[in-house]
Protein backbone atom coordinates (compact mmCIF):
# COMPACT_ATOMS: atom_id res chain seq x y z
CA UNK A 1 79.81 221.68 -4.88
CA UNK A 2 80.34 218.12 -5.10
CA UNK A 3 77.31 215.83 -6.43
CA UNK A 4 78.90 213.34 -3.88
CA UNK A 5 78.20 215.63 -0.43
CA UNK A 6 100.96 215.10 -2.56
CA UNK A 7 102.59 212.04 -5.10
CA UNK A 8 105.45 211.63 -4.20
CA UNK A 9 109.24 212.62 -5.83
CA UNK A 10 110.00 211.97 -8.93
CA UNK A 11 112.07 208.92 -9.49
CA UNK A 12 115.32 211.18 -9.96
CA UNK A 13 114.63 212.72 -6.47
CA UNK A 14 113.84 209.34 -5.12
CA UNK A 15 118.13 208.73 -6.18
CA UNK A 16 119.09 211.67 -4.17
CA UNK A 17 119.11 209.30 -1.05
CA UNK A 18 119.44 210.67 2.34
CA UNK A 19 122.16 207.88 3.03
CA UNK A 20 125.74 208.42 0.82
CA UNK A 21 126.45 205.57 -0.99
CA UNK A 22 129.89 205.02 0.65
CA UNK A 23 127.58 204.67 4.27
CA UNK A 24 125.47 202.29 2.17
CA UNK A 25 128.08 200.26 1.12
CA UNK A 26 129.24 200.21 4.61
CA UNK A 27 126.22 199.28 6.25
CA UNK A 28 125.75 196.54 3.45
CA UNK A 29 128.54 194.53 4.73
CA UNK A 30 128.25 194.65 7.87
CA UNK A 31 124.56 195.41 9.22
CA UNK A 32 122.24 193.42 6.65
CA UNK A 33 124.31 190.30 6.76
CA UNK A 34 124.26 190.12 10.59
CA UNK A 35 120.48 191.14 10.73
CA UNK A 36 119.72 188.86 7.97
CA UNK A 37 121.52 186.31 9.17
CA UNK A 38 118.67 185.15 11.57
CA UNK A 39 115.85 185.22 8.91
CA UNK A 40 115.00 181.74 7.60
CA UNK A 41 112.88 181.47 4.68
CA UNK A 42 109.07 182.69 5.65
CA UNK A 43 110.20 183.11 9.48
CA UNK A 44 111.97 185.88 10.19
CA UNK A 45 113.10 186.94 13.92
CA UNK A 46 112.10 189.80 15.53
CA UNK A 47 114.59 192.04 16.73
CA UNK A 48 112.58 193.10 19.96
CA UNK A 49 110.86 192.13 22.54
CA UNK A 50 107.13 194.28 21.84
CA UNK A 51 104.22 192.00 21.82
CA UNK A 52 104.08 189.82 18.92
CA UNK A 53 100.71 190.99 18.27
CA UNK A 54 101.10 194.36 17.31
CA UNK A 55 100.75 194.87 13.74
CA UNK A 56 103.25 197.91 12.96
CA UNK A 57 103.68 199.00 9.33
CA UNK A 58 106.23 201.07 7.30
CA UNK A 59 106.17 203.20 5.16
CA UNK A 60 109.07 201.99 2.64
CA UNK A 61 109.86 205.34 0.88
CA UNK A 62 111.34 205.82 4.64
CA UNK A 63 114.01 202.86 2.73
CA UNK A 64 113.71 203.95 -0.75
CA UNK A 65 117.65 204.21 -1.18
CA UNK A 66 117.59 200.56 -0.13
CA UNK A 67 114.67 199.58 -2.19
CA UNK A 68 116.69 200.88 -5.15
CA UNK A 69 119.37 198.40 -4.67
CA UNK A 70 117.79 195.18 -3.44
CA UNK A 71 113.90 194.90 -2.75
CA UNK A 72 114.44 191.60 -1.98
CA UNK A 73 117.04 192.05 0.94
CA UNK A 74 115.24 195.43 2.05
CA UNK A 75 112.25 193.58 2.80
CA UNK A 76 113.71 190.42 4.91
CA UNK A 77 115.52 193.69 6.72
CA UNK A 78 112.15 194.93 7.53
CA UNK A 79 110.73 191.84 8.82
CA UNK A 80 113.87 191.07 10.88
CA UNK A 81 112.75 194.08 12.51
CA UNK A 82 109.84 192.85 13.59
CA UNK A 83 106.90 194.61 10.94
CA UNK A 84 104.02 192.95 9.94
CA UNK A 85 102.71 195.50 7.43
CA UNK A 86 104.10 197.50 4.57
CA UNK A 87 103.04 200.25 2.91
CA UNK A 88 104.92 200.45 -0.96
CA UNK A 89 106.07 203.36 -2.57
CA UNK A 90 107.19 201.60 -5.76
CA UNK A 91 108.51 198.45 -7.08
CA UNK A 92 111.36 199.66 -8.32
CA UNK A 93 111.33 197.65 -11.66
CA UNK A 94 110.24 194.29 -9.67
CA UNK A 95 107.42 192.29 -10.99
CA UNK A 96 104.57 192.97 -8.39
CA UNK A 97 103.44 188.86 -7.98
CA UNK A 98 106.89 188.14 -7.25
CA UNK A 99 107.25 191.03 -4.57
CA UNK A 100 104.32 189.65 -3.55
CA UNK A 101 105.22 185.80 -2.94
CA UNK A 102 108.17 187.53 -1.43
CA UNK A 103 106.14 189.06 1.59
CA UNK A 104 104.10 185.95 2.10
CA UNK A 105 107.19 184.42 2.82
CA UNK A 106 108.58 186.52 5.04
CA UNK A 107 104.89 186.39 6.69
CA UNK A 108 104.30 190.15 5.58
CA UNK A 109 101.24 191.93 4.54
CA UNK A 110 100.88 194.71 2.06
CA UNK A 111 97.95 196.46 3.09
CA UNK A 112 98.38 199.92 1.36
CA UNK A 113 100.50 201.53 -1.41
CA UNK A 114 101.02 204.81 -2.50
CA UNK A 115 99.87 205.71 -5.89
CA UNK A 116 100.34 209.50 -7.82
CA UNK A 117 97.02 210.90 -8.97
CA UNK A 118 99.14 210.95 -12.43
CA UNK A 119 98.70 207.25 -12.82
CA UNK A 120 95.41 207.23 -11.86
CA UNK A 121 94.64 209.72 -14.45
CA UNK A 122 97.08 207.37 -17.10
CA UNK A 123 95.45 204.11 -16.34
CA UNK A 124 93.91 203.88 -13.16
CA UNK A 125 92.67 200.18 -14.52
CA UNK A 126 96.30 199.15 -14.27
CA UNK A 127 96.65 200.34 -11.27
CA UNK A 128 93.80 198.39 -9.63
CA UNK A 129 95.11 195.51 -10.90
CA UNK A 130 98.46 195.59 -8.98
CA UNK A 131 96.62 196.42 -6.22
CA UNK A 132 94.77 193.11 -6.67
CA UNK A 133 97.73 191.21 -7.59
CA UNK A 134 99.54 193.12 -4.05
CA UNK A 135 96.23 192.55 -1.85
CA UNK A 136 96.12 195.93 -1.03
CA UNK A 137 92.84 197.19 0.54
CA UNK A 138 93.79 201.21 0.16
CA UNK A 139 95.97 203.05 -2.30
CA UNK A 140 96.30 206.13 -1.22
CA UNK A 141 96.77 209.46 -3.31
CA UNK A 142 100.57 210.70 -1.30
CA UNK A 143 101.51 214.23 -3.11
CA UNK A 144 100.44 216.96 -5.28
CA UNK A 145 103.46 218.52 -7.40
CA UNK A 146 102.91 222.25 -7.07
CA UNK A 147 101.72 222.58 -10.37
CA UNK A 148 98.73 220.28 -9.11
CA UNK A 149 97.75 222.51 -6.19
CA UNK A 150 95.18 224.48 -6.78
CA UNK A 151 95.51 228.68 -5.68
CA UNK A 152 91.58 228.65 -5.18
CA UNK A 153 88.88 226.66 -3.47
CA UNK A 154 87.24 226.02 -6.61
CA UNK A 155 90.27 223.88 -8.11
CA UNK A 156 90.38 221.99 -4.59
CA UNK A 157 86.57 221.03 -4.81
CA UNK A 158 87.18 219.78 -8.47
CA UNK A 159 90.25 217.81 -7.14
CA UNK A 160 87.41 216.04 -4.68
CA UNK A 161 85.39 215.10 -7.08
CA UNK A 162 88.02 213.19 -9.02
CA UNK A 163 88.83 211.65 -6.23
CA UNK A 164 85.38 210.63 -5.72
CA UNK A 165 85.04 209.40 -9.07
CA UNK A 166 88.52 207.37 -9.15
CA UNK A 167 87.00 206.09 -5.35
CA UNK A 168 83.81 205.08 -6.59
CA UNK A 169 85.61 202.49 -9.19
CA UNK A 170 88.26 201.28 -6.71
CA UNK A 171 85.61 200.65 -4.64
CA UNK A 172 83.57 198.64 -6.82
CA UNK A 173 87.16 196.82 -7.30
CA UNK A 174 87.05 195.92 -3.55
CA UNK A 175 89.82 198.57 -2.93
CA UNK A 176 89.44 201.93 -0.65
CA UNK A 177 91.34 205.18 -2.10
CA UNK A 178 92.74 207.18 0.28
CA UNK A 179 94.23 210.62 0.23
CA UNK A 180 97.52 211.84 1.83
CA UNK A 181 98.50 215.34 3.52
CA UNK A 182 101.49 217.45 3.93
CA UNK A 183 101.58 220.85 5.48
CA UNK A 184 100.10 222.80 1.86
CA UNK A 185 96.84 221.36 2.15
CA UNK A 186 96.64 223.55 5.06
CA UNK A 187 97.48 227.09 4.36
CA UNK A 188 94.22 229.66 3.57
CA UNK A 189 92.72 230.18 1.03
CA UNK A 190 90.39 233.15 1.46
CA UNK A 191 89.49 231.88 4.95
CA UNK A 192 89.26 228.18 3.92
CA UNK A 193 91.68 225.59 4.37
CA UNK A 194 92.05 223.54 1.44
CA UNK A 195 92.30 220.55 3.58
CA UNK A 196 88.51 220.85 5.17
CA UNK A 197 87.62 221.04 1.57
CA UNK A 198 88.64 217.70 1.19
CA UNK A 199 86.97 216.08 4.20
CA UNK A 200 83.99 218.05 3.35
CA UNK A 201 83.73 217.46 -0.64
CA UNK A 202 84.83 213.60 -0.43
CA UNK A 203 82.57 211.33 -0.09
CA UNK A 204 83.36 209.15 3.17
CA UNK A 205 82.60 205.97 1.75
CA UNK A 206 84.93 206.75 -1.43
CA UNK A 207 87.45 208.05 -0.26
CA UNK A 208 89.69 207.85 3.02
CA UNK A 209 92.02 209.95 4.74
CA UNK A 210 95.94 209.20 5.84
CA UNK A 211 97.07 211.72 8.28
CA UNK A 212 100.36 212.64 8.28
CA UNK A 213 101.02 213.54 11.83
CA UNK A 214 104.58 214.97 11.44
CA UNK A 215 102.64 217.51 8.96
CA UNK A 216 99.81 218.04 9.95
CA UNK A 217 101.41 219.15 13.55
CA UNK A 218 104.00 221.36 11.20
CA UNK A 219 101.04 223.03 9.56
CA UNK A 220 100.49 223.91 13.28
CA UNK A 221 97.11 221.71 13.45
CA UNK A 222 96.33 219.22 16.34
CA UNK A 223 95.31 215.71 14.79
CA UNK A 224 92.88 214.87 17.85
CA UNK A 225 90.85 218.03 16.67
CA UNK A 226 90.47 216.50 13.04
CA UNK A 227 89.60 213.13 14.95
CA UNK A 228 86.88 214.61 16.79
CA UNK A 229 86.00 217.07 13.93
CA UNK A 230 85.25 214.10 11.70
CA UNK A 231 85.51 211.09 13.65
CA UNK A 232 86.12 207.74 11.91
CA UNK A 233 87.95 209.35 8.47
CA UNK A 234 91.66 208.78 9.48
CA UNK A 235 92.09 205.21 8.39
CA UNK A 236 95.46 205.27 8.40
CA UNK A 237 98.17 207.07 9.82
CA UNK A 238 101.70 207.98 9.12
CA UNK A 239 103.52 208.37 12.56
CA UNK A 240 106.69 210.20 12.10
CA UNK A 241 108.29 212.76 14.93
CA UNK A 242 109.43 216.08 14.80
CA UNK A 243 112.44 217.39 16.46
CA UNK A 244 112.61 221.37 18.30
CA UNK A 245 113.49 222.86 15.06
CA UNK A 246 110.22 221.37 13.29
CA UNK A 247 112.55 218.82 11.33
CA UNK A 248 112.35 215.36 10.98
CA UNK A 249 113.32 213.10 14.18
CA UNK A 250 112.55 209.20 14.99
CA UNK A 251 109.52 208.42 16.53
CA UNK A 252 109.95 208.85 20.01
CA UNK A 253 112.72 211.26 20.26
CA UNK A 254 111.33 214.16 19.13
CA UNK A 255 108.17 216.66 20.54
CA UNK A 256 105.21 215.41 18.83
CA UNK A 257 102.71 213.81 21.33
CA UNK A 258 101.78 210.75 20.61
CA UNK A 259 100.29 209.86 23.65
CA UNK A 260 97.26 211.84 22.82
CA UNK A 261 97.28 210.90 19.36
CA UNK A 262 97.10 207.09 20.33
CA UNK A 263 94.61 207.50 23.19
CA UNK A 264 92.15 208.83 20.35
CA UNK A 265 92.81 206.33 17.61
CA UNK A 266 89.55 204.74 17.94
CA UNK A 267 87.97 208.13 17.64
CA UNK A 268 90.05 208.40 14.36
CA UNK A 269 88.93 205.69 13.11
CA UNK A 270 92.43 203.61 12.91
CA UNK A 271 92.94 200.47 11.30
CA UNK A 272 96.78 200.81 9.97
CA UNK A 273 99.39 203.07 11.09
CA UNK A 274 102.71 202.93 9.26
CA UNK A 275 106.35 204.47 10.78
CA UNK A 276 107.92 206.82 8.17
CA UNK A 277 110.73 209.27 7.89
CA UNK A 278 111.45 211.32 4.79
CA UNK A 279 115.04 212.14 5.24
CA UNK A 280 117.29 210.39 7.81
CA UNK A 281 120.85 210.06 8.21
CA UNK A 282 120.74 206.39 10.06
CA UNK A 283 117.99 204.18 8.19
CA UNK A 284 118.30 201.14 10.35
CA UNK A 285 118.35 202.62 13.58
CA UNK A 286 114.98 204.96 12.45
CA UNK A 287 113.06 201.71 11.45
CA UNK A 288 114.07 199.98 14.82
CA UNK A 289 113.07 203.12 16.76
CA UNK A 290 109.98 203.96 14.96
CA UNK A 291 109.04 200.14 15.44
CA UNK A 292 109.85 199.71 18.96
CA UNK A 293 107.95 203.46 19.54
CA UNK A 294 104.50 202.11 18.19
CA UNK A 295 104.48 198.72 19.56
CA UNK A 296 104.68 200.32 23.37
CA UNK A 297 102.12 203.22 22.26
CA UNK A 298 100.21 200.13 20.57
CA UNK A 299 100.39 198.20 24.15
CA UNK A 300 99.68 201.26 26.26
CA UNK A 301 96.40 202.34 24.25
């Protein structure tokens, strides 16, 4: 019991992109020069009409073929599309103060990035300090490697109390850690669900949850029961669809419903919710949809 009560790819999956490089040399030529060609310098224009207000993030490993190539032009793409917030997976080599004079001048905010527990365990004092530098107020734990996941309760509770611990000093850093789902947090374990361990064994003022909808709804798990099961936890969200084979789909178009989801966000707790798609065959048109999808659930709830 705790005394307190997924990261992502590697870098050589991150270059198995979902888009070919001949469709990315395509789209280069054609689609960022005519959607960057609006963006001045700190004021970019939105390619919709959704209330200005709306602060919609993204997720930018939904991009991270992009990112590889040009962080720089990635991001004014983003804004051009109308996102306030961003949620990093990476630098990709760039020098975090400079990414981060970059979003102030496109008039973005960075309010979360994702961070593997293996660089928290390396130097998690390094890691704070970008997240200074970046202003982020979360970083947020997004994927065990399977050799990290834990075939008993017992390893799960342990995992909590890291967690705890590494929260405790982020939060005396003025920073939140957070932890990320995918479906394998959910399957039993002699008649417990790793996940509940989590919520249970972390300490709510240490360390936050990010619910993945898309997987948490593939685990076969309704999100408005964890809201109301633990109300306030789900800081942030990452809203991404699911299509009638229980694949990947942009936000909007596939069977997930949101409507419910959005009419509890208070419940949950909500302060950032960030569009993301792991594998799509059409990045632009997934960040326009997912955008335009949130911004009318945003007005509606």
């Amino acid at each position: 019991m705790s005394k307190y009560s997924k990261t992502r790819p590697t870098v050589a999956d991150l270059a198995s992109a979902s888009m070919s490089r001949r469709h990315f040399m395509q789209w280069s030529a054609t689609g960022m020069s005519a959607l960057l060609g609006a963006s001045a310098c700190g004021s970019a224009t939105t390619m919709t009409t959704a209330a200005s207000d709306n602060r919609v993030g993204l997720q930018l490993y939904t991009l991270r073929s992009m990112m590889e190539k040009s962080v720089s032009d990635t991001l004014k793409l983003v804004a051009n599309v109308g996102y306030k917030e961003l949620e990093f997976a990476g630098f990709f080599d760039n020098n975090p103060s400079a990414v981060k004079a970059l979003i102030d001048e496109l008039g973005l905010s960075a309010p979360s990035a994702h961070v593997p527990l293996q660089l928290l365990e390396q130097d998690i004092d390094k890691q704070i300090e970008i997240a200074n530098i970046m202003e982020h107020k979360y970083m947020v734990v997004p994927w065990l490697p399977a050799e990290q996941r834990s075939k008993d309760i017992a390893g799960w509770q342990r995992l909590a109390e890291q967690l705890n611990q590494f929260g405790e000093k982020c939060k005396a850093n003025g920073i939140q850690l957070a932890y990320h789902n995918h479906d394998f947090e959910f399957e039993n374990i002699d008649g417990q669900l790793p996940y509940n361990t989590l919520l249970d064994e972390c300490e709510e003022s240490l360390v936050a949850m990010e619910l993945d909808l898309y997987w948490t709804v593939k685990a076969g798990f309704n999100p408005v029961d964890y809201f109301k099961r633990n109300p306030g936890r789900f800081k942030l969200w990452h809203v991404k669809d699911m299509d009638k084979n229980g694949e990947f789909a942009d936000v909007g178009k596939g069977t997930i419903n949101f409507d419910d989801i959005f009419a509890n966000a208070e419940l949950s707790g909500i302060e950032h919710k960030f569009v993301e798609r792991d594998r799509t065959d059409n990045l632009v048109e997934t960040i326009k949809q997912g955008y335009l999808a949130v911004s009318r659930l945003n007005d509606k709830y």
